[in-house]
C-alpha atoms as a PDB file:
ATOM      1  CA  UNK A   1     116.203  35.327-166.212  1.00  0.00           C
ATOM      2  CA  UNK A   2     115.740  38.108-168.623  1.00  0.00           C
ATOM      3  CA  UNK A   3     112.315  37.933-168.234  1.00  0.00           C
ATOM      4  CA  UNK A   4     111.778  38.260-164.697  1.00  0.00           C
ATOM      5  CA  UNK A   5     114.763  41.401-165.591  1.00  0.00           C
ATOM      6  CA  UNK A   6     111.950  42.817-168.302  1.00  0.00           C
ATOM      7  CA  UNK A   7     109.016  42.773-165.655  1.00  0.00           C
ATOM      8  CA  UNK A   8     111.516  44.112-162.739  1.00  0.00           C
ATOM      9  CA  UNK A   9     112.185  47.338-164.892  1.00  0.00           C
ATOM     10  CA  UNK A  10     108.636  48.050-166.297  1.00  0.00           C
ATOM     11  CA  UNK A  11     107.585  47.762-162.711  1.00  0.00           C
ATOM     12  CA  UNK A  12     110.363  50.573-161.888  1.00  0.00           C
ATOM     13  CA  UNK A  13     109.154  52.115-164.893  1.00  0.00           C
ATOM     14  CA  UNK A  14     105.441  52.050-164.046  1.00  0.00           C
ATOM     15  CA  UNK A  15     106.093  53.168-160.330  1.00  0.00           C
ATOM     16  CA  UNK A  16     108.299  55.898-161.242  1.00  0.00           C
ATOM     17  CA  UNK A  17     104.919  57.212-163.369  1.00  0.00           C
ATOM     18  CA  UNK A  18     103.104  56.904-160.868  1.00  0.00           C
ATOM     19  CA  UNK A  19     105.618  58.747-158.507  1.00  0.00           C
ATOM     20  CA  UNK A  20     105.975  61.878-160.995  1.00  0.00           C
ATOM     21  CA  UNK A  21     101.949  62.156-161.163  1.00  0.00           C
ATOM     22  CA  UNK A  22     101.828  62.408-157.436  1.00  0.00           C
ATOM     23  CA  UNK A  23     104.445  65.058-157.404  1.00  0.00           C
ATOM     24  CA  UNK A  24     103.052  67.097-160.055  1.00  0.00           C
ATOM     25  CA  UNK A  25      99.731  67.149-158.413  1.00  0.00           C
ATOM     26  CA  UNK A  26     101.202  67.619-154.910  1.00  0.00           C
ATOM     27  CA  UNK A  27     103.071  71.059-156.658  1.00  0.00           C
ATOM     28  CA  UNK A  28     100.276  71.927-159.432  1.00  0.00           C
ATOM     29  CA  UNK A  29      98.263  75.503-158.707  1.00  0.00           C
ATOM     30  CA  UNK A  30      95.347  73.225-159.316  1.00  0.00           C
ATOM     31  CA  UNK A  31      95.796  71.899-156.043  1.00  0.00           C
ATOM     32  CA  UNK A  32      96.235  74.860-153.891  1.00  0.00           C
ATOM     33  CA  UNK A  33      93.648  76.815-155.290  1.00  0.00           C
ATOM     34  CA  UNK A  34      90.839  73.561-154.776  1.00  0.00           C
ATOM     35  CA  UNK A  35      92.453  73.143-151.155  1.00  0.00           C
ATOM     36  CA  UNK A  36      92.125  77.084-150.534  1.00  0.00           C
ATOM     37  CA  UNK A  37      88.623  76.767-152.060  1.00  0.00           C
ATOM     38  CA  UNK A  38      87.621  74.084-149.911  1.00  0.00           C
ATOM     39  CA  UNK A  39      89.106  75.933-146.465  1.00  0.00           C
ATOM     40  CA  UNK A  40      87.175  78.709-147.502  1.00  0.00           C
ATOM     41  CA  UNK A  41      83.768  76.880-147.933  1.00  0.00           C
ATOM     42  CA  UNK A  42      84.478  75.036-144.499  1.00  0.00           C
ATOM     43  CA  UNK A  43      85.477  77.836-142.719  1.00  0.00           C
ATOM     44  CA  UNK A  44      82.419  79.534-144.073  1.00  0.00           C
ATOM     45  CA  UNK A  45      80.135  77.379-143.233  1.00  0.00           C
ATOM     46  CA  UNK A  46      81.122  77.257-139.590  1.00  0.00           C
ATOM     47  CA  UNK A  47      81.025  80.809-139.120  1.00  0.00           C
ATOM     48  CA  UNK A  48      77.576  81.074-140.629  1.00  0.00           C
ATOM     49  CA  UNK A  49      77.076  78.088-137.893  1.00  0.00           C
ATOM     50  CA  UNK A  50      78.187  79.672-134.909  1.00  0.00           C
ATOM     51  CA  UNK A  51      76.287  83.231-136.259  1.00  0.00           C
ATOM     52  CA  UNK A  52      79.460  85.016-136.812  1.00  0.00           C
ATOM     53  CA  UNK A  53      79.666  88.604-138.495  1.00  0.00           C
ATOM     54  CA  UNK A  54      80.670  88.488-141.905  1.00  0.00           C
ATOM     55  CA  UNK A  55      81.567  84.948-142.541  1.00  0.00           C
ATOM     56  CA  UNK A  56      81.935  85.739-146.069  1.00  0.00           C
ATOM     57  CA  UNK A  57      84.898  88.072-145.185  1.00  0.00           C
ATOM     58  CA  UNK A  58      86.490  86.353-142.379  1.00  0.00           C
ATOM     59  CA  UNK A  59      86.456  82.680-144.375  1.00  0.00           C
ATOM     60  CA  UNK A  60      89.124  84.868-146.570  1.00  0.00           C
ATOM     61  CA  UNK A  61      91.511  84.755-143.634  1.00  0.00           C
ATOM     62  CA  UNK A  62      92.199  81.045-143.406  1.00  0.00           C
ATOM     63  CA  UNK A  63      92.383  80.633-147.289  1.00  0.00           C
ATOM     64  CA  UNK A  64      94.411  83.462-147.946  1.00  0.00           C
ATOM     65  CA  UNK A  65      96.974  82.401-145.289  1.00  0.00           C
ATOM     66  CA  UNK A  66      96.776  78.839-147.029  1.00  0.00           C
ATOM     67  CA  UNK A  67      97.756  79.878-150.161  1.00  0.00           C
ATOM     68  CA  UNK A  68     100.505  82.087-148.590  1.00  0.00           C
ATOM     69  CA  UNK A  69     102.025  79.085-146.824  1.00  0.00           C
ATOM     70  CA  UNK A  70     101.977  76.930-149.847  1.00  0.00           C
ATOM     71  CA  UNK A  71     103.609  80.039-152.224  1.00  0.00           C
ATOM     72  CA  UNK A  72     106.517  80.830-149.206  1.00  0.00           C
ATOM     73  CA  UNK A  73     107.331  76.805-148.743  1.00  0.00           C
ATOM     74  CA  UNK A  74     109.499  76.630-151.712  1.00  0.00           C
ATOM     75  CA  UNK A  75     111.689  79.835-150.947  1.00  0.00           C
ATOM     76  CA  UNK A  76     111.886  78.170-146.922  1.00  0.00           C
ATOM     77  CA  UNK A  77     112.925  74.679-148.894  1.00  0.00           C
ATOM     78  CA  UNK A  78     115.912  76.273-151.014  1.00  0.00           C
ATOM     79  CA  UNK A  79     116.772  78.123-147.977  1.00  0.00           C
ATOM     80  CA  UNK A  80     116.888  75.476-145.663  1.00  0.00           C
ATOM     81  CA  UNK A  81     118.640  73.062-147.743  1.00  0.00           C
ATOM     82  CA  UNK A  82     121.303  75.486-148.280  1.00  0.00           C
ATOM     83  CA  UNK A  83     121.556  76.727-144.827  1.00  0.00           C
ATOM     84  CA  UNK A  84     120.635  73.918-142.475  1.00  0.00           C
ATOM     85  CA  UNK A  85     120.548  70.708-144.462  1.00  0.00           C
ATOM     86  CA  UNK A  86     123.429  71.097-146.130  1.00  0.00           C
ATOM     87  CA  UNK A  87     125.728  72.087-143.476  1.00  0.00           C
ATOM     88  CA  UNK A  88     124.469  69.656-141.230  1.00  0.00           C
ATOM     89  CA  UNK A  89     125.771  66.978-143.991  1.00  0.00           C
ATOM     90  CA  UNK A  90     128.706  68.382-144.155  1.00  0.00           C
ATOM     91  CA  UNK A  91     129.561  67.787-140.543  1.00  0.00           C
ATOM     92  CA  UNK A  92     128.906  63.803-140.553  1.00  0.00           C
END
């Protein structure tokens, strides 16, 4: 019995690792800045495809409103949880 307790909780333990990795890497700058990278590569290459005018430039677009989205998503979280979330709680 106390085994099967013992591997239960380093299972919890183990997962809960596992969980906190994902979520630092899911809100490390690390991240953004390789996914803005790579929208800006892809975004370049398809405007140098289609024979756009200064792909180089325009690629910046996409990227740049990338990052901006994933910079303004915590400040829409805290206010959303304050505003909507938690008032809709509050009413069941």
């Amino acid at each position: 019995m106390a085994k099967n307790f013992e591997v239960q909780v380093n299972a919890i333990v183990e997962r809960n690792k596992r969980v906190e990795g994902d979520k630092a890497w899911e809100t490390s700058k690390t991240r953004r800045l390789v996914l803005a990278f790579a929208t800006y590569l892809v975004v370049w290459f398809f405007l140098i495809v289609i024979n756009a005018p200064n792909p180089e430039l325009a690629a910046l677009v996409p990227a740049g409103a990338f990052l901006l989205q994933q910079y303004s998503l915590p400040f829409l979280k805290e206010w959303w949880l304050e505003k909507v979330y938690r008032n809709s709680s509050a009413k069941k």
